[in-house]
C-alpha atoms as a PDB file:
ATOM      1  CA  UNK A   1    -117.803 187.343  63.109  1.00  0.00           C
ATOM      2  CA  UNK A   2    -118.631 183.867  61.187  1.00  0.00           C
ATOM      3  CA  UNK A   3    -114.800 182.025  60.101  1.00  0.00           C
ATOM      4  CA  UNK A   4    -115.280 179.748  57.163  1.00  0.00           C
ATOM      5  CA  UNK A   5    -112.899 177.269  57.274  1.00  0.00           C
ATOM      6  CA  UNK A   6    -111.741 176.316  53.505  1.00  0.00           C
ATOM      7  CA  UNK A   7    -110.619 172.812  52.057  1.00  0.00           C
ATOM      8  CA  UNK A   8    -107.236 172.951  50.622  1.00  0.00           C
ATOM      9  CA  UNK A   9    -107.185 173.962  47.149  1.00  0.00           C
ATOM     10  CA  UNK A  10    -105.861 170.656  46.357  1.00  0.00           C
ATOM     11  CA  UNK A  11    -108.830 168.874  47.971  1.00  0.00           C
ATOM     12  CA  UNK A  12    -111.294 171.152  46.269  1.00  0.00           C
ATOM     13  CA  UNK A  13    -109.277 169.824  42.946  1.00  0.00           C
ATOM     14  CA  UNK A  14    -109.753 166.397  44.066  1.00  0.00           C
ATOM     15  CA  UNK A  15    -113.201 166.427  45.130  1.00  0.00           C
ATOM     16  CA  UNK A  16    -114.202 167.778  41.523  1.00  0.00           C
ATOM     17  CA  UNK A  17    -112.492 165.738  39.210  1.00  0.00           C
ATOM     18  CA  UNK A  18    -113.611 162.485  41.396  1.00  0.00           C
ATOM     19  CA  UNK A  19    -117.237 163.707  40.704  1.00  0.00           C
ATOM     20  CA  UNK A  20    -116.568 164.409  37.022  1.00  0.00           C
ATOM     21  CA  UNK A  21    -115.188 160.779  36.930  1.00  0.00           C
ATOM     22  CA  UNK A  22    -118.092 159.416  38.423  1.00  0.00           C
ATOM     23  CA  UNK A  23    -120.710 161.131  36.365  1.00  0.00           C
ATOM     24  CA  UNK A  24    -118.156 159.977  33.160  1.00  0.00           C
ATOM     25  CA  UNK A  25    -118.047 156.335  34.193  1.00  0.00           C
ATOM     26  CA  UNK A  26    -122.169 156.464  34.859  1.00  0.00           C
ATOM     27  CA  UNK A  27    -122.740 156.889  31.239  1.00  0.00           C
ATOM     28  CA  UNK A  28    -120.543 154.068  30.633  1.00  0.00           C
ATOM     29  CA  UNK A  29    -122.389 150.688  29.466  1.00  0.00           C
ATOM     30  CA  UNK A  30    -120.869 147.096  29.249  1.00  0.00           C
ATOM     31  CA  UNK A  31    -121.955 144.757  26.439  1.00  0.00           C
ATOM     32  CA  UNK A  32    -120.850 141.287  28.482  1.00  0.00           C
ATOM     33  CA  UNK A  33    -118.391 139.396  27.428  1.00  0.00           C
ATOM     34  CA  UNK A  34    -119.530 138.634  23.939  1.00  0.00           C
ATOM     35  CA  UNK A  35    -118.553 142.106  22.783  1.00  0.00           C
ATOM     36  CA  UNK A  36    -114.951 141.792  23.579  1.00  0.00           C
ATOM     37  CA  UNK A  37    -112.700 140.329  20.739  1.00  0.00           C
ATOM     38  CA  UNK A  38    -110.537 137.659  21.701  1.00  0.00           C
ATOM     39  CA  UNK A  39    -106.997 137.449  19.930  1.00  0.00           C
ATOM     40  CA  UNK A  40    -105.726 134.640  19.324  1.00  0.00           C
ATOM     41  CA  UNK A  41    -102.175 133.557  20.167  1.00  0.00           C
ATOM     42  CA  UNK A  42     -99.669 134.148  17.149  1.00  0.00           C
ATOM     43  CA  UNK A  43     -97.233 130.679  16.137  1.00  0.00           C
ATOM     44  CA  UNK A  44     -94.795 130.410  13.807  1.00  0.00           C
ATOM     45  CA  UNK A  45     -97.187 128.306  12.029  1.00  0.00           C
ATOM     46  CA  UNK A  46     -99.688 130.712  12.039  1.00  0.00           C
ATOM     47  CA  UNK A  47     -97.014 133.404  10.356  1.00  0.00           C
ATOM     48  CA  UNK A  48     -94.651 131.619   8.110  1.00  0.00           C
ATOM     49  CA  UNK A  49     -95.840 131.847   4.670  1.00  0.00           C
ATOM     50  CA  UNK A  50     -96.437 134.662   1.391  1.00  0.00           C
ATOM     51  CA  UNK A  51     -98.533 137.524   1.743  1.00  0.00           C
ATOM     52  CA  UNK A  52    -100.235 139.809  -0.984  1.00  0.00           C
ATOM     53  CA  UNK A  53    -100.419 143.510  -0.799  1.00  0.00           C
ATOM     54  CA  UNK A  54    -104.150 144.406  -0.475  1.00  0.00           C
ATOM     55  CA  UNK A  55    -103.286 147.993  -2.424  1.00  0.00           C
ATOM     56  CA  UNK A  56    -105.746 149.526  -5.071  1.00  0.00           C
ATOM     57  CA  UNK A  57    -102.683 151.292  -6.457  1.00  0.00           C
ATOM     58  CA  UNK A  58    -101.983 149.079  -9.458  1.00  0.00           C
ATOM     59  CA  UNK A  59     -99.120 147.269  -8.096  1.00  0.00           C
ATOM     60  CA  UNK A  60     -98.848 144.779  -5.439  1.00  0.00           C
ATOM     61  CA  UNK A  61     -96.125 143.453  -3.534  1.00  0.00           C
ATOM     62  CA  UNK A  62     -95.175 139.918  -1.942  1.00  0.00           C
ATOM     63  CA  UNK A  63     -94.383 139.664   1.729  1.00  0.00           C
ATOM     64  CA  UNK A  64     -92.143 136.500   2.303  1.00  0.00           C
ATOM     65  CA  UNK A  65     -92.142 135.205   5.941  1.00  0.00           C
ATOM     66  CA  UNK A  66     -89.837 132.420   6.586  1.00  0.00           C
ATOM     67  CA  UNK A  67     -88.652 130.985  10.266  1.00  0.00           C
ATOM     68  CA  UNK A  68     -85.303 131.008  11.364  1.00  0.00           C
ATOM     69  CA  UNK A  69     -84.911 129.966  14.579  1.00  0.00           C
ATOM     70  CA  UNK A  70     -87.425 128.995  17.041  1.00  0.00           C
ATOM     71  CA  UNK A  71     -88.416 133.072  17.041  1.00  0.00           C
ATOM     72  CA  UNK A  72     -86.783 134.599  14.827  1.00  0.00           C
ATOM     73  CA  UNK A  73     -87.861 134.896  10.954  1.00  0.00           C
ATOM     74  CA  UNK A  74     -86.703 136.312   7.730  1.00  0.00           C
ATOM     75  CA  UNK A  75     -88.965 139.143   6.151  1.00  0.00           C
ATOM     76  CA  UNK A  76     -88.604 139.889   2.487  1.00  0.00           C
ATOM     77  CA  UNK A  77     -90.474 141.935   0.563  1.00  0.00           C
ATOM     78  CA  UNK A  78     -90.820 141.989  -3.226  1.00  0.00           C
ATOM     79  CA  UNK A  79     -92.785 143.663  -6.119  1.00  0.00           C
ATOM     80  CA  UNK A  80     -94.508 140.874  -7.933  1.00  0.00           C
ATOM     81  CA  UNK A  81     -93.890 142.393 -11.017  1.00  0.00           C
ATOM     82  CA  UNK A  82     -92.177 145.652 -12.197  1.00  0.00           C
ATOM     83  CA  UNK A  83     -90.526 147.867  -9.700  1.00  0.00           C
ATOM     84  CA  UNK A  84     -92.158 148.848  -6.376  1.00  0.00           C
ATOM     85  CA  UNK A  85     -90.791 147.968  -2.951  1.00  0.00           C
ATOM     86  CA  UNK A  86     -87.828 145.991  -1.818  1.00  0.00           C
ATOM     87  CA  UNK A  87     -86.798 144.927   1.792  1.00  0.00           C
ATOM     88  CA  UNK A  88     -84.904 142.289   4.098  1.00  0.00           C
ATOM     89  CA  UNK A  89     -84.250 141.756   7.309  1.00  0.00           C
ATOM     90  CA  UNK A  90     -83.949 139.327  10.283  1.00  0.00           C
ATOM     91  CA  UNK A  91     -86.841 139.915  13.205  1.00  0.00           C
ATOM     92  CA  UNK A  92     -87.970 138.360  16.383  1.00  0.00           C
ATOM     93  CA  UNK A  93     -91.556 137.803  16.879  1.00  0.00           C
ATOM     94  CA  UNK A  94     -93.575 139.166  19.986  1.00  0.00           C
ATOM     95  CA  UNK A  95     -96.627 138.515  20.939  1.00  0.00           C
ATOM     96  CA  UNK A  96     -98.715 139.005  17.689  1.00  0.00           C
ATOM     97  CA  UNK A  97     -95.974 141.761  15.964  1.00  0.00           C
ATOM     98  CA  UNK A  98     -92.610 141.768  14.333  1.00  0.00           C
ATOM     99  CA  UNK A  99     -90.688 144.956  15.476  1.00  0.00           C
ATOM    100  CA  UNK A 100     -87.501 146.021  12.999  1.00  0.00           C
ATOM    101  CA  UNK A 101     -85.707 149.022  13.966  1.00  0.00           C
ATOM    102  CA  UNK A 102     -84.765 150.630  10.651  1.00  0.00           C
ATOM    103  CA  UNK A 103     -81.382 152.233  11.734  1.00  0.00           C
ATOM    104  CA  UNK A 104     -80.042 148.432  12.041  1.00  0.00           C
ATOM    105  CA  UNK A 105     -80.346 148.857   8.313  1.00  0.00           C
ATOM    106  CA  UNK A 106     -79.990 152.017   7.155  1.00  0.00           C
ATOM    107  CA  UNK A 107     -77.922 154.425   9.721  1.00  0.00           C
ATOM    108  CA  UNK A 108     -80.031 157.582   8.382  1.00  0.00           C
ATOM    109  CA  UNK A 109     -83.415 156.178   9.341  1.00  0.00           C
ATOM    110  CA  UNK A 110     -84.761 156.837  12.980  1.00  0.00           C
ATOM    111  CA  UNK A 111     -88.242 154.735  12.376  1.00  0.00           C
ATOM    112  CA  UNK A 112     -89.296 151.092  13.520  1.00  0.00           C
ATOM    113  CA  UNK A 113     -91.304 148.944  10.791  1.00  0.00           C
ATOM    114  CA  UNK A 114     -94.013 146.630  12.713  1.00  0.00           C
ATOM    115  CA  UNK A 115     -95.644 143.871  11.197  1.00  0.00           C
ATOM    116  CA  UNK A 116     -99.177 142.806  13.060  1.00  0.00           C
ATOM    117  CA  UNK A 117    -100.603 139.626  12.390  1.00  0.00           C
ATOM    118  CA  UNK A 118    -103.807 138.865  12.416  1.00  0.00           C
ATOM    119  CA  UNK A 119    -105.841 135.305  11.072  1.00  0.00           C
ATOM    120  CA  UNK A 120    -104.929 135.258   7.625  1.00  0.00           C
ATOM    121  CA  UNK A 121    -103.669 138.907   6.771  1.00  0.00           C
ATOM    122  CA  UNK A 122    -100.922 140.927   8.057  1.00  0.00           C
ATOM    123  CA  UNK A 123    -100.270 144.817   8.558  1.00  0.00           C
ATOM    124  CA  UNK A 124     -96.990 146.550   7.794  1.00  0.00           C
ATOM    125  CA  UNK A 125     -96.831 150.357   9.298  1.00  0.00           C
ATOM    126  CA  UNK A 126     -94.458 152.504  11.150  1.00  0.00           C
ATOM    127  CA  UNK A 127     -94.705 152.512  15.153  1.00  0.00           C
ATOM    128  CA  UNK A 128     -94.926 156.316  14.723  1.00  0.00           C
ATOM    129  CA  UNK A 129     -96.745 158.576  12.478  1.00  0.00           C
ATOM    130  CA  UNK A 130     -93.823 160.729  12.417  1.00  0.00           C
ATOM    131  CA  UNK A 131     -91.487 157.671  10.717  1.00  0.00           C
ATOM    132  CA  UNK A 132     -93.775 156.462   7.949  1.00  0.00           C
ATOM    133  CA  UNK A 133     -92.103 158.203   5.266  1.00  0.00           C
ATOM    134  CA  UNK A 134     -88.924 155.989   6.453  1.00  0.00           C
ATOM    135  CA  UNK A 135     -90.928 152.775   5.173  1.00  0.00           C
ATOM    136  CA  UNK A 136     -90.529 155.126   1.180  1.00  0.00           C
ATOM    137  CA  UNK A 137     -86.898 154.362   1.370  1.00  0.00           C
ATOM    138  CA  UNK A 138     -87.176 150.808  -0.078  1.00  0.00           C
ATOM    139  CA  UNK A 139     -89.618 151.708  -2.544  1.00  0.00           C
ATOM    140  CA  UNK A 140     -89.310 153.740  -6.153  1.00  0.00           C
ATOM    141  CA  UNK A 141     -92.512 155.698  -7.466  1.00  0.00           C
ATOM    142  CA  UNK A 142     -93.491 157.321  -4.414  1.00  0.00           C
ATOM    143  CA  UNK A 143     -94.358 153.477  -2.915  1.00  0.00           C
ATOM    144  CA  UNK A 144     -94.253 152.908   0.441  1.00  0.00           C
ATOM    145  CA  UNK A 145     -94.196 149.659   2.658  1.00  0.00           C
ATOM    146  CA  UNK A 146     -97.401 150.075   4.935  1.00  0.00           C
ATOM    147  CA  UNK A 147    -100.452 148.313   4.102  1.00  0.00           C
ATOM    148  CA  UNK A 148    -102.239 145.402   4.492  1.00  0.00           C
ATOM    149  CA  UNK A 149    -101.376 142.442   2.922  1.00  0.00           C
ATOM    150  CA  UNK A 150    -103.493 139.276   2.490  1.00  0.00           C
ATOM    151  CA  UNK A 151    -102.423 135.482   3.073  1.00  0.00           C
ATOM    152  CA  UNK A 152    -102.237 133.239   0.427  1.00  0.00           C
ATOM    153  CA  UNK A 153    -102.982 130.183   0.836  1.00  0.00           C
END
């Protein structure tokens, strides 16, 4: 009588999923270095200034950026004409994003706003999906915060 002497079932495990990683990573193809996108580093400089809403929505909306301190700036956000959106705060740049946790202004909301800059246009969303409808709560209409908004110069 033949015994068969059997990997561990964790080895067996192991053993497929590094073969399903190799065959993955085999249809993987690199470009060089020209295909990856450097960012550029975010100043003050590079931030401070007014922003237009890029919205189709027949309204747009001014987003103020003034420094502070050394990294901290004032956000304000306005409706250029009519009513629409309005928001302040105090936030601390990192990296390329402004983070503002919402319950520091309003107890009731759980969300965090985040501001990403990028060249000459910033983006305004929620960190999570499940918070955007906390960037409504400073608007009228149905209006919300998030979008992109375009540097003026």
């Amino acid at each position: 009588m033949r015994r068969y002497r059997c990997l561990p079932r964790s080895m067996t495990v192991l053993t497929m999923l590094s073969a399903v990683l190799t065959i993955w990573l085999s249809a993987c193809t690199f470009d060089g270095p020209s295909s990856v996108r450097q960012l550029e580093v975010v100043t003050a400089k590079d931030i401070v200034g007014r922003y237009l809403s890029d919205n189709d929505n027949g309204y747009t909306h001014v987003l103020t950026v003034r420094q502070l301190s050394e990294t901290t700036f004032v956000i304000s956000i306005r409706p250029e004409s009519g009513q629409g959106c309005t928001f302040n705060s105090n936030a601390d740049l990192t990296g390329r994003e402004i983070h503002i946790a919402l319950s520091n202004i309003n107890k009731k909301l759980s969300g965090v706003m985040t501001i990403a800059f990028d060249g000459a246009s910033a983006r305004i969303d929620s960190l999570t999906p499940d918070t955007h409808a906390d960037l409504r709560t400073f608007c009228r209409g149905g209006r919300s915060l998030i979008g992109n908004y375009l540097k003026v110069k």
